[in-house]
PDB file of N, CA and C in Angstrom:
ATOM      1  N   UNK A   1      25.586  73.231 127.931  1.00  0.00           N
ATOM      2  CA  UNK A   1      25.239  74.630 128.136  1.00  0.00           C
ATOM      3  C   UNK A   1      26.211  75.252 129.133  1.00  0.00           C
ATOM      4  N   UNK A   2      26.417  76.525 129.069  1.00  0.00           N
ATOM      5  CA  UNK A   2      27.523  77.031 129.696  1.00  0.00           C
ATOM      6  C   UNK A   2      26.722  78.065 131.119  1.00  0.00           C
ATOM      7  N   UNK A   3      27.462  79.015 130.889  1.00  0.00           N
ATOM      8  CA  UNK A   3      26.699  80.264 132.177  1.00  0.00           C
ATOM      9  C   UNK A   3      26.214  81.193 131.211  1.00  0.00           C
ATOM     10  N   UNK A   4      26.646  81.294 129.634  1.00  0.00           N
ATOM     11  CA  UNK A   4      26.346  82.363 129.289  1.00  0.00           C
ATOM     12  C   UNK A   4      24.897  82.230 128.882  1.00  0.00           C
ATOM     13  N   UNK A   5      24.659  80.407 128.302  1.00  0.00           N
ATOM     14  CA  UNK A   5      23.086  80.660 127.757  1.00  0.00           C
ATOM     15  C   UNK A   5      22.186  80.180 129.035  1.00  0.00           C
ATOM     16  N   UNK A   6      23.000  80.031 130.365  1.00  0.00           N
ATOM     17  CA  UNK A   6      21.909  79.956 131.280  1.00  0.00           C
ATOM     18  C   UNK A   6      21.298  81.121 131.928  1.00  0.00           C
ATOM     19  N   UNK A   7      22.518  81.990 132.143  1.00  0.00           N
ATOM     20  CA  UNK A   7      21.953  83.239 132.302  1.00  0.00           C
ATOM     21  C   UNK A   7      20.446  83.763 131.069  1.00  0.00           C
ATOM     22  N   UNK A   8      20.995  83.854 129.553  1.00  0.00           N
ATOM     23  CA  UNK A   8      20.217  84.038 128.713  1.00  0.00           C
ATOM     24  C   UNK A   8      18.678  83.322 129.209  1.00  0.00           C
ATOM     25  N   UNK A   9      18.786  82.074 129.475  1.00  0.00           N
ATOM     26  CA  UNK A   9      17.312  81.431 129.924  1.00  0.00           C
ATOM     27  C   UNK A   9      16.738  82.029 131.204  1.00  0.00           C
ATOM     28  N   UNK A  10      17.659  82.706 132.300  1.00  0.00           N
ATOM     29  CA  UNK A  10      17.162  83.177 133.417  1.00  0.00           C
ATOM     30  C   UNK A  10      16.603  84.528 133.158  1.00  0.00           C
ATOM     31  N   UNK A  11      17.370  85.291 131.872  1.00  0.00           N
ATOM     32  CA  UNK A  11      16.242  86.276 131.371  1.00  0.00           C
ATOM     33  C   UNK A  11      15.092  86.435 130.398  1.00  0.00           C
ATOM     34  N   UNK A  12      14.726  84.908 130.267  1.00  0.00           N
ATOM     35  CA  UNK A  12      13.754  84.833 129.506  1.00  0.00           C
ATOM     36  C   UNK A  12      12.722  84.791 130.273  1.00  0.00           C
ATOM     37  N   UNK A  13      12.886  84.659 132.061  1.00  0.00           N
ATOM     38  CA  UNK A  13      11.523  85.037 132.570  1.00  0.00           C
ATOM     39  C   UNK A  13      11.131  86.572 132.596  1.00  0.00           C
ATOM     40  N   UNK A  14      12.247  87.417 132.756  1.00  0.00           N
ATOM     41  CA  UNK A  14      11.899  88.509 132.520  1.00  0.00           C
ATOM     42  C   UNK A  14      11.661  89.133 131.295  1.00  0.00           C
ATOM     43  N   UNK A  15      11.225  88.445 130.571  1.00  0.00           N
ATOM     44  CA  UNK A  15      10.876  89.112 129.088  1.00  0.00           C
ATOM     45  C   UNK A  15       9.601  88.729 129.233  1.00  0.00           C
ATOM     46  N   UNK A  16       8.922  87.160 129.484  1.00  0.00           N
ATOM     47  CA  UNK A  16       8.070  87.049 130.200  1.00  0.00           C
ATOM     48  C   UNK A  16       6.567  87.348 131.154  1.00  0.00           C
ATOM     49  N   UNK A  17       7.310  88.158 131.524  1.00  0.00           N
ATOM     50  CA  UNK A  17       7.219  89.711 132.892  1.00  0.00           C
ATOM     51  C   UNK A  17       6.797  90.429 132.102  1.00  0.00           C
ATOM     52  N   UNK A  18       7.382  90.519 131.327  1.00  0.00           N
ATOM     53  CA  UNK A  18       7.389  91.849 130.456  1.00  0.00           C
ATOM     54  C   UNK A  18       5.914  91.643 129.643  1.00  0.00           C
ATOM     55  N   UNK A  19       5.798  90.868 129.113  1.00  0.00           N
ATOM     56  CA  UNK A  19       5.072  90.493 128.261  1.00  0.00           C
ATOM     57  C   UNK A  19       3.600  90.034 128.825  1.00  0.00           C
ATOM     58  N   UNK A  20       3.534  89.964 130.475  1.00  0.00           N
ATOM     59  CA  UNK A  20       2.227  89.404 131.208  1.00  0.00           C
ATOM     60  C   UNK A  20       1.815  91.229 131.384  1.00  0.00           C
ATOM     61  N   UNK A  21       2.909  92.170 131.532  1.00  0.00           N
ATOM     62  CA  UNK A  21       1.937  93.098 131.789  1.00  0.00           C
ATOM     63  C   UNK A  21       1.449  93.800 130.882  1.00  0.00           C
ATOM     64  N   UNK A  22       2.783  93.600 129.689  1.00  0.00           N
ATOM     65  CA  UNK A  22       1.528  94.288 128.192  1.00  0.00           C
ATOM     66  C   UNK A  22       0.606  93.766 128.144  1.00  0.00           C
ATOM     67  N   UNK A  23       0.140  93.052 128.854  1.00  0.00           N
ATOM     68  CA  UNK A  23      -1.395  92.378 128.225  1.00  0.00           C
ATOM     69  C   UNK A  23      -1.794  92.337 129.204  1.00  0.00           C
ATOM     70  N   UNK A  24      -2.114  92.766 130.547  1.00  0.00           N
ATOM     71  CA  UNK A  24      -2.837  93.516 131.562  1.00  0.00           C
ATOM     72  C   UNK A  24      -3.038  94.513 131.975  1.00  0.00           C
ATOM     73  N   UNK A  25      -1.742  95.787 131.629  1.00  0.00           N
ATOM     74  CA  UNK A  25      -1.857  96.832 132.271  1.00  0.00           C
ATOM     75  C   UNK A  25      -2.288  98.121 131.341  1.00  0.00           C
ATOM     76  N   UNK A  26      -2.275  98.779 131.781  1.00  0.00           N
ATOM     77  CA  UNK A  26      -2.571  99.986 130.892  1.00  0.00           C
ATOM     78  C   UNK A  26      -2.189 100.932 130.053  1.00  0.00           C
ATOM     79  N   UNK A  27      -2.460 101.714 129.428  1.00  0.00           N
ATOM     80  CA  UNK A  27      -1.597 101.704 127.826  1.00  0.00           C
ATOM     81  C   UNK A  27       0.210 102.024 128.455  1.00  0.00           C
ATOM     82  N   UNK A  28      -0.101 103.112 129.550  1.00  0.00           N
ATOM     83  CA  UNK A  28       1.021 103.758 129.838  1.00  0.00           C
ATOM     84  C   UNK A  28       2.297 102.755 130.806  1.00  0.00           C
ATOM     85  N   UNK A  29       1.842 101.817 131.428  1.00  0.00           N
ATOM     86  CA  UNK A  29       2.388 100.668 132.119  1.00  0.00           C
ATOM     87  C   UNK A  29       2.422 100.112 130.856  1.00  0.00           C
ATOM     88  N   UNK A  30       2.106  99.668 129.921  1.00  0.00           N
ATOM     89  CA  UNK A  30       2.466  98.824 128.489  1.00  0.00           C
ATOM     90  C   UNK A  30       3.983  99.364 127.754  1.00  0.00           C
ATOM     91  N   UNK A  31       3.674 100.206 127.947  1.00  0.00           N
ATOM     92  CA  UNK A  31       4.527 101.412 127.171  1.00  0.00           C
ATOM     93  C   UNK A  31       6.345 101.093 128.043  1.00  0.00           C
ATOM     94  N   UNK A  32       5.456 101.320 129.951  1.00  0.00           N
ATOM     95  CA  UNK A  32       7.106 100.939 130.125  1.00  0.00           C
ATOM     96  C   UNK A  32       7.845  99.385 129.906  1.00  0.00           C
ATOM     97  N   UNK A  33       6.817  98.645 130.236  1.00  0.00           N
ATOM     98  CA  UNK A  33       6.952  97.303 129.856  1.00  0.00           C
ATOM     99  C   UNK A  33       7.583  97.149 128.670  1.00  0.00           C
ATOM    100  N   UNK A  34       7.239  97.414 127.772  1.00  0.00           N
ATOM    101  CA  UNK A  34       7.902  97.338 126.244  1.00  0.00           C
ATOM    102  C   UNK A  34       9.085  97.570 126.184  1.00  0.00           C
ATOM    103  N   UNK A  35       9.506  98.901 126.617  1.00  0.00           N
ATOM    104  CA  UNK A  35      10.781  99.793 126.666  1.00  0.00           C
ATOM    105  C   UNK A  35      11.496  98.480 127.788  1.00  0.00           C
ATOM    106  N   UNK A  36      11.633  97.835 128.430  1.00  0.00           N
ATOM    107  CA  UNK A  36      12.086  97.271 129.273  1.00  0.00           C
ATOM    108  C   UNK A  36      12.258  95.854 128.643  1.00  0.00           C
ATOM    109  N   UNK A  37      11.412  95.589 127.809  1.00  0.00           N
ATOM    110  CA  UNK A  37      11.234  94.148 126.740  1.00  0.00           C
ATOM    111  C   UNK A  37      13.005  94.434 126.130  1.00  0.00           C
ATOM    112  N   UNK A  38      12.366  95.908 125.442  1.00  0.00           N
ATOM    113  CA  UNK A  38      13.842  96.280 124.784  1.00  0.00           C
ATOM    114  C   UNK A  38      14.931  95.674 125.240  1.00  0.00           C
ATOM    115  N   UNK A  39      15.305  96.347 126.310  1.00  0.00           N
ATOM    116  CA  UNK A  39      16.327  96.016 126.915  1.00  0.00           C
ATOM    117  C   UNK A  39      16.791  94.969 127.038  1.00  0.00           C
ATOM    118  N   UNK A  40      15.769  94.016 127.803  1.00  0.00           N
ATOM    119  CA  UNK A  40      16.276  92.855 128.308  1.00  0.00           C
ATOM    120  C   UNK A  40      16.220  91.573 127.259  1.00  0.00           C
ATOM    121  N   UNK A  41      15.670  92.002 125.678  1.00  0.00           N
ATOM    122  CA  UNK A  41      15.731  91.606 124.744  1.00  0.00           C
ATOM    123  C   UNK A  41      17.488  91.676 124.365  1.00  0.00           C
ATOM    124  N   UNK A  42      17.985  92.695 124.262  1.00  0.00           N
ATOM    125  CA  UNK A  42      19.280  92.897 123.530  1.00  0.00           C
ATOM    126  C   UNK A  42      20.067  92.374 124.708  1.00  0.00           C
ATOM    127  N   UNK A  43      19.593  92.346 125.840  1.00  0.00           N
ATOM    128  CA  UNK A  43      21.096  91.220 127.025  1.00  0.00           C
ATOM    129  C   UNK A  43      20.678  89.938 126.422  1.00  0.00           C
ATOM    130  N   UNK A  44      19.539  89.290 126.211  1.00  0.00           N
ATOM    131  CA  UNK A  44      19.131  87.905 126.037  1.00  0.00           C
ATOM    132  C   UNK A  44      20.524  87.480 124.628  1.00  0.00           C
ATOM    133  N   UNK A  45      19.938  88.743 123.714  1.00  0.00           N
ATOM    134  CA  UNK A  45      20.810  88.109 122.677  1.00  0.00           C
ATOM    135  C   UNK A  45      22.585  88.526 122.241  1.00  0.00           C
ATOM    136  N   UNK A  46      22.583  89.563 123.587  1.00  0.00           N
ATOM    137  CA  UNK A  46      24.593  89.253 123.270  1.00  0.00           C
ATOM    138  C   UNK A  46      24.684  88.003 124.361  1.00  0.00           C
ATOM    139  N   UNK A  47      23.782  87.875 125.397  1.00  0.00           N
ATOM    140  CA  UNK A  47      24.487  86.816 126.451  1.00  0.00           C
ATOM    141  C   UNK A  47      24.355  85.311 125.092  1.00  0.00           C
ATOM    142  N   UNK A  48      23.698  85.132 124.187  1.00  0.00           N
ATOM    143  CA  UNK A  48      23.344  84.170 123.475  1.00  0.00           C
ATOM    144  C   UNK A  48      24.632  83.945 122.157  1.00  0.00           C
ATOM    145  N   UNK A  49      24.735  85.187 121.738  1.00  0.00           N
ATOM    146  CA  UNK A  49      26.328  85.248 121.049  1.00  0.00           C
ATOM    147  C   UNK A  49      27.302  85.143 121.836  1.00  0.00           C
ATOM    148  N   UNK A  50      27.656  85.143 123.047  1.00  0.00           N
ATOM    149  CA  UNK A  50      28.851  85.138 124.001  1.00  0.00           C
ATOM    150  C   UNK A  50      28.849  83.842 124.098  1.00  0.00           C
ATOM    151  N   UNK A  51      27.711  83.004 124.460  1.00  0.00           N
ATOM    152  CA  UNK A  51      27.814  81.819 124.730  1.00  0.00           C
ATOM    153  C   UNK A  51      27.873  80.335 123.348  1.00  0.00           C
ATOM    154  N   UNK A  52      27.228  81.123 122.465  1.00  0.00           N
ATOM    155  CA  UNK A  52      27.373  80.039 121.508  1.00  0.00           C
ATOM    156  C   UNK A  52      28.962  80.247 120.428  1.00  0.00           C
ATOM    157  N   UNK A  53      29.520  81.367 121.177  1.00  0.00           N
ATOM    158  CA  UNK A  53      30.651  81.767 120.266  1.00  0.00           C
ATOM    159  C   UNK A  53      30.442  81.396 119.227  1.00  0.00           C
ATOM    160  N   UNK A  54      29.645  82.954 118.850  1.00  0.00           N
ATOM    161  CA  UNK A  54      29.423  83.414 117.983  1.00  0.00           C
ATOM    162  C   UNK A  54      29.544  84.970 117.527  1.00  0.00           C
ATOM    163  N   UNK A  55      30.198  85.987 117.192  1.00  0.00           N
ATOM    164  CA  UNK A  55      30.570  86.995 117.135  1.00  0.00           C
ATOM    165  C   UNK A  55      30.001  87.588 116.353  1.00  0.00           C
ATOM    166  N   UNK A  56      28.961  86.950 115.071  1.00  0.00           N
ATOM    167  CA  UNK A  56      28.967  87.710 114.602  1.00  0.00           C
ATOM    168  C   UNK A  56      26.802  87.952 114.530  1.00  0.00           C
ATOM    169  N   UNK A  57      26.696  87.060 115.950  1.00  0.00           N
ATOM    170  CA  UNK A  57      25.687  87.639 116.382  1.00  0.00           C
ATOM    171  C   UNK A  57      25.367  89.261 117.068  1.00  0.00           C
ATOM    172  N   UNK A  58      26.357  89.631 117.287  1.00  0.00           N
ATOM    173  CA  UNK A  58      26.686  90.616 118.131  1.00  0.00           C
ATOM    174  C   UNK A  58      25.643  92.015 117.189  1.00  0.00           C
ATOM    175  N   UNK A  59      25.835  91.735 116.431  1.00  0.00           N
ATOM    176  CA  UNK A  59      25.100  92.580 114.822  1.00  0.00           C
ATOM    177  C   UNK A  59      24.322  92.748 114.955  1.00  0.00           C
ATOM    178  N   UNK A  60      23.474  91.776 115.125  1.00  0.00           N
ATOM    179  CA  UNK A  60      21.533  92.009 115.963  1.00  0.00           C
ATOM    180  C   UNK A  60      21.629  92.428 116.927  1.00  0.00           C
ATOM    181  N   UNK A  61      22.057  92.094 118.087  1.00  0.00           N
ATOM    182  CA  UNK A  61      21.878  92.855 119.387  1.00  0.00           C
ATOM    183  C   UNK A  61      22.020  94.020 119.375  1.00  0.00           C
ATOM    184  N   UNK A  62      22.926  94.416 118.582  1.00  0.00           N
ATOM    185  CA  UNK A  62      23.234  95.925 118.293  1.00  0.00           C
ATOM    186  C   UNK A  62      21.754  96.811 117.435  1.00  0.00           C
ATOM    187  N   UNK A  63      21.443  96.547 116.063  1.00  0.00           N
ATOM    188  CA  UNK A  63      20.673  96.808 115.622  1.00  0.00           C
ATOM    189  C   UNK A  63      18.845  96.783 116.263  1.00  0.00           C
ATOM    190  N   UNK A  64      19.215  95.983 117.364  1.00  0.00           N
ATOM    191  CA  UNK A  64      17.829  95.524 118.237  1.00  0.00           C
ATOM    192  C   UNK A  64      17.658  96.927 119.414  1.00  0.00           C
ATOM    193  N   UNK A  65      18.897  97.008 119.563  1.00  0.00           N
ATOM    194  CA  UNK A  65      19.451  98.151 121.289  1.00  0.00           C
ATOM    195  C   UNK A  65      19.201  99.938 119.569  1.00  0.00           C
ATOM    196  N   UNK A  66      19.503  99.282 118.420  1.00  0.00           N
ATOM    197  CA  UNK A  66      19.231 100.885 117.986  1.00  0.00           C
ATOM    198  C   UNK A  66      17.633 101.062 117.566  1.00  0.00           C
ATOM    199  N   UNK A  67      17.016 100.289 117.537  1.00  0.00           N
ATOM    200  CA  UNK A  67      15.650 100.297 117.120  1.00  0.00           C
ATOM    201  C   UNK A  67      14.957 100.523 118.128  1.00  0.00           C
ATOM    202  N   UNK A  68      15.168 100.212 119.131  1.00  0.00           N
ATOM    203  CA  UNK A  68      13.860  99.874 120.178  1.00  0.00           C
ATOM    204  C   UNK A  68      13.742 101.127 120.690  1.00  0.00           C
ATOM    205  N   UNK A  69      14.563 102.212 120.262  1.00  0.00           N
ATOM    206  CA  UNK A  69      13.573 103.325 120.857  1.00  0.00           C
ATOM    207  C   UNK A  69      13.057 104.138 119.955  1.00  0.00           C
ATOM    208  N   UNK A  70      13.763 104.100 118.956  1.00  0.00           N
ATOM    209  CA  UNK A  70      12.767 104.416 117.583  1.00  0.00           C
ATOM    210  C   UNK A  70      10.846 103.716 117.625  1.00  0.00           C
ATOM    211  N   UNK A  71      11.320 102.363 117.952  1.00  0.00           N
ATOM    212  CA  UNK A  71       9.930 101.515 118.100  1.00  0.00           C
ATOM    213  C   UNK A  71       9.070 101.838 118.916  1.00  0.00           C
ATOM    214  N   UNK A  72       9.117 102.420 120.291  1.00  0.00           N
ATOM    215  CA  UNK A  72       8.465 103.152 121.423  1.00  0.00           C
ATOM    216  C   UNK A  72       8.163 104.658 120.800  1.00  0.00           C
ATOM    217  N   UNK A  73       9.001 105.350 120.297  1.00  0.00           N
ATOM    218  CA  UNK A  73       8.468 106.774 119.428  1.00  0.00           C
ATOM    219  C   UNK A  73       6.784 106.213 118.654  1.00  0.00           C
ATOM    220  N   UNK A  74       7.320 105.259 118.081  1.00  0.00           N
ATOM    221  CA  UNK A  74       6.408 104.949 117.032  1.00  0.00           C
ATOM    222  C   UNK A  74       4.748 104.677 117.759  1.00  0.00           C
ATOM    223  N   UNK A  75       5.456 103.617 119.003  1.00  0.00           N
ATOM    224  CA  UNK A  75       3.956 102.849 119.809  1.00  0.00           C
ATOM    225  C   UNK A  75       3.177 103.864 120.598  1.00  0.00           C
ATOM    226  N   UNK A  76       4.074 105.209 121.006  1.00  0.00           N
ATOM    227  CA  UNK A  76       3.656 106.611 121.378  1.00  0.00           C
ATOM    228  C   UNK A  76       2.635 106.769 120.316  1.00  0.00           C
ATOM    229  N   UNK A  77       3.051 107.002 119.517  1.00  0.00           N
ATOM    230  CA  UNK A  77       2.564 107.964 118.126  1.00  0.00           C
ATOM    231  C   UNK A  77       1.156 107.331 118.254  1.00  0.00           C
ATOM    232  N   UNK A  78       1.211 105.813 117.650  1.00  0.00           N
ATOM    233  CA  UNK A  78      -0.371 105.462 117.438  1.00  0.00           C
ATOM    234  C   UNK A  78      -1.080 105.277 118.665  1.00  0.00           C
ATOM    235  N   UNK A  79      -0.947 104.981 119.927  1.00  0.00           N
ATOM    236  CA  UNK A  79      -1.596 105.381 120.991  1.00  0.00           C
ATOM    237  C   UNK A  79      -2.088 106.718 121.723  1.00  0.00           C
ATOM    238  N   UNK A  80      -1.325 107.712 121.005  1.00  0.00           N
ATOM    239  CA  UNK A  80      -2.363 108.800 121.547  1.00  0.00           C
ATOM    240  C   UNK A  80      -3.270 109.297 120.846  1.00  0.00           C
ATOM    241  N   UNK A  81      -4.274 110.309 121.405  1.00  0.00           N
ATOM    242  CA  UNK A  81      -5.481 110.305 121.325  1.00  0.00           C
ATOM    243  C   UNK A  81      -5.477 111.535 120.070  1.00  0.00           C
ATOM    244  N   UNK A  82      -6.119 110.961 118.958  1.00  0.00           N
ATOM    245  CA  UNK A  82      -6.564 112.106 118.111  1.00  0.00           C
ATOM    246  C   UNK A  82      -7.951 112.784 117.693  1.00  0.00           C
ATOM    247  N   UNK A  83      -7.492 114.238 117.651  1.00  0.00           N
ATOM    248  CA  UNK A  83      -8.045 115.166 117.864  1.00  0.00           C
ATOM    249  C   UNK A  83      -8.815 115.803 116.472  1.00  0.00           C
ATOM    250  N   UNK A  84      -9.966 115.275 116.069  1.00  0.00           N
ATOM    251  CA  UNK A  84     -10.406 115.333 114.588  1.00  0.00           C
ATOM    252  C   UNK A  84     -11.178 116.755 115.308  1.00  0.00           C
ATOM    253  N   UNK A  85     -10.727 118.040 115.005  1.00  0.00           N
ATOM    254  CA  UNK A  85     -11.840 119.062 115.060  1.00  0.00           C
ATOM    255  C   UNK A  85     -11.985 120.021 113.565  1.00  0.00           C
TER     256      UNK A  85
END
């Protein structure tokens, strides 16, 4: 193992993190948690293509960093409160 997939393992506690408070905190602390999953999701997986030289992982990380805020639009959407009058 090199520095690149140890780093990668040192941010797998913070995904972790991420993931103890979606499932304790409240919708709106969930919400940033997630958005922050994002993130530290798409370093996990270029530091994981850098290190296994592999280039043409790079493709997901990319497609992961364009979704994830599309995906938070979405987790908005069905969490707020509707208004049947």
């Amino acid at each position: 193992m090199n520095a690149w997939l140890w780093s990668a393992a040192v941010l797998l506690l913070g995904l972790l993190m991420c993931g103890i408070v979606c499932w304790r905190a409240s919708v709106w602390d969930c919400l940033i948690a997630f958005e922050m999953a994002g993130v530290v999701s798409v370093f996990i997986l270029l530091l994981v293509a850098e290190g296994s030289h592999r280039p043409e992982l790079y493709s997901i990380a990319l497609t992961t960093a364009v979704l994830s805020f599309p995906g938070t639009l979405i987790f908005i959407r069905f969490m707020e409160p509707h208004d049947r009058t």
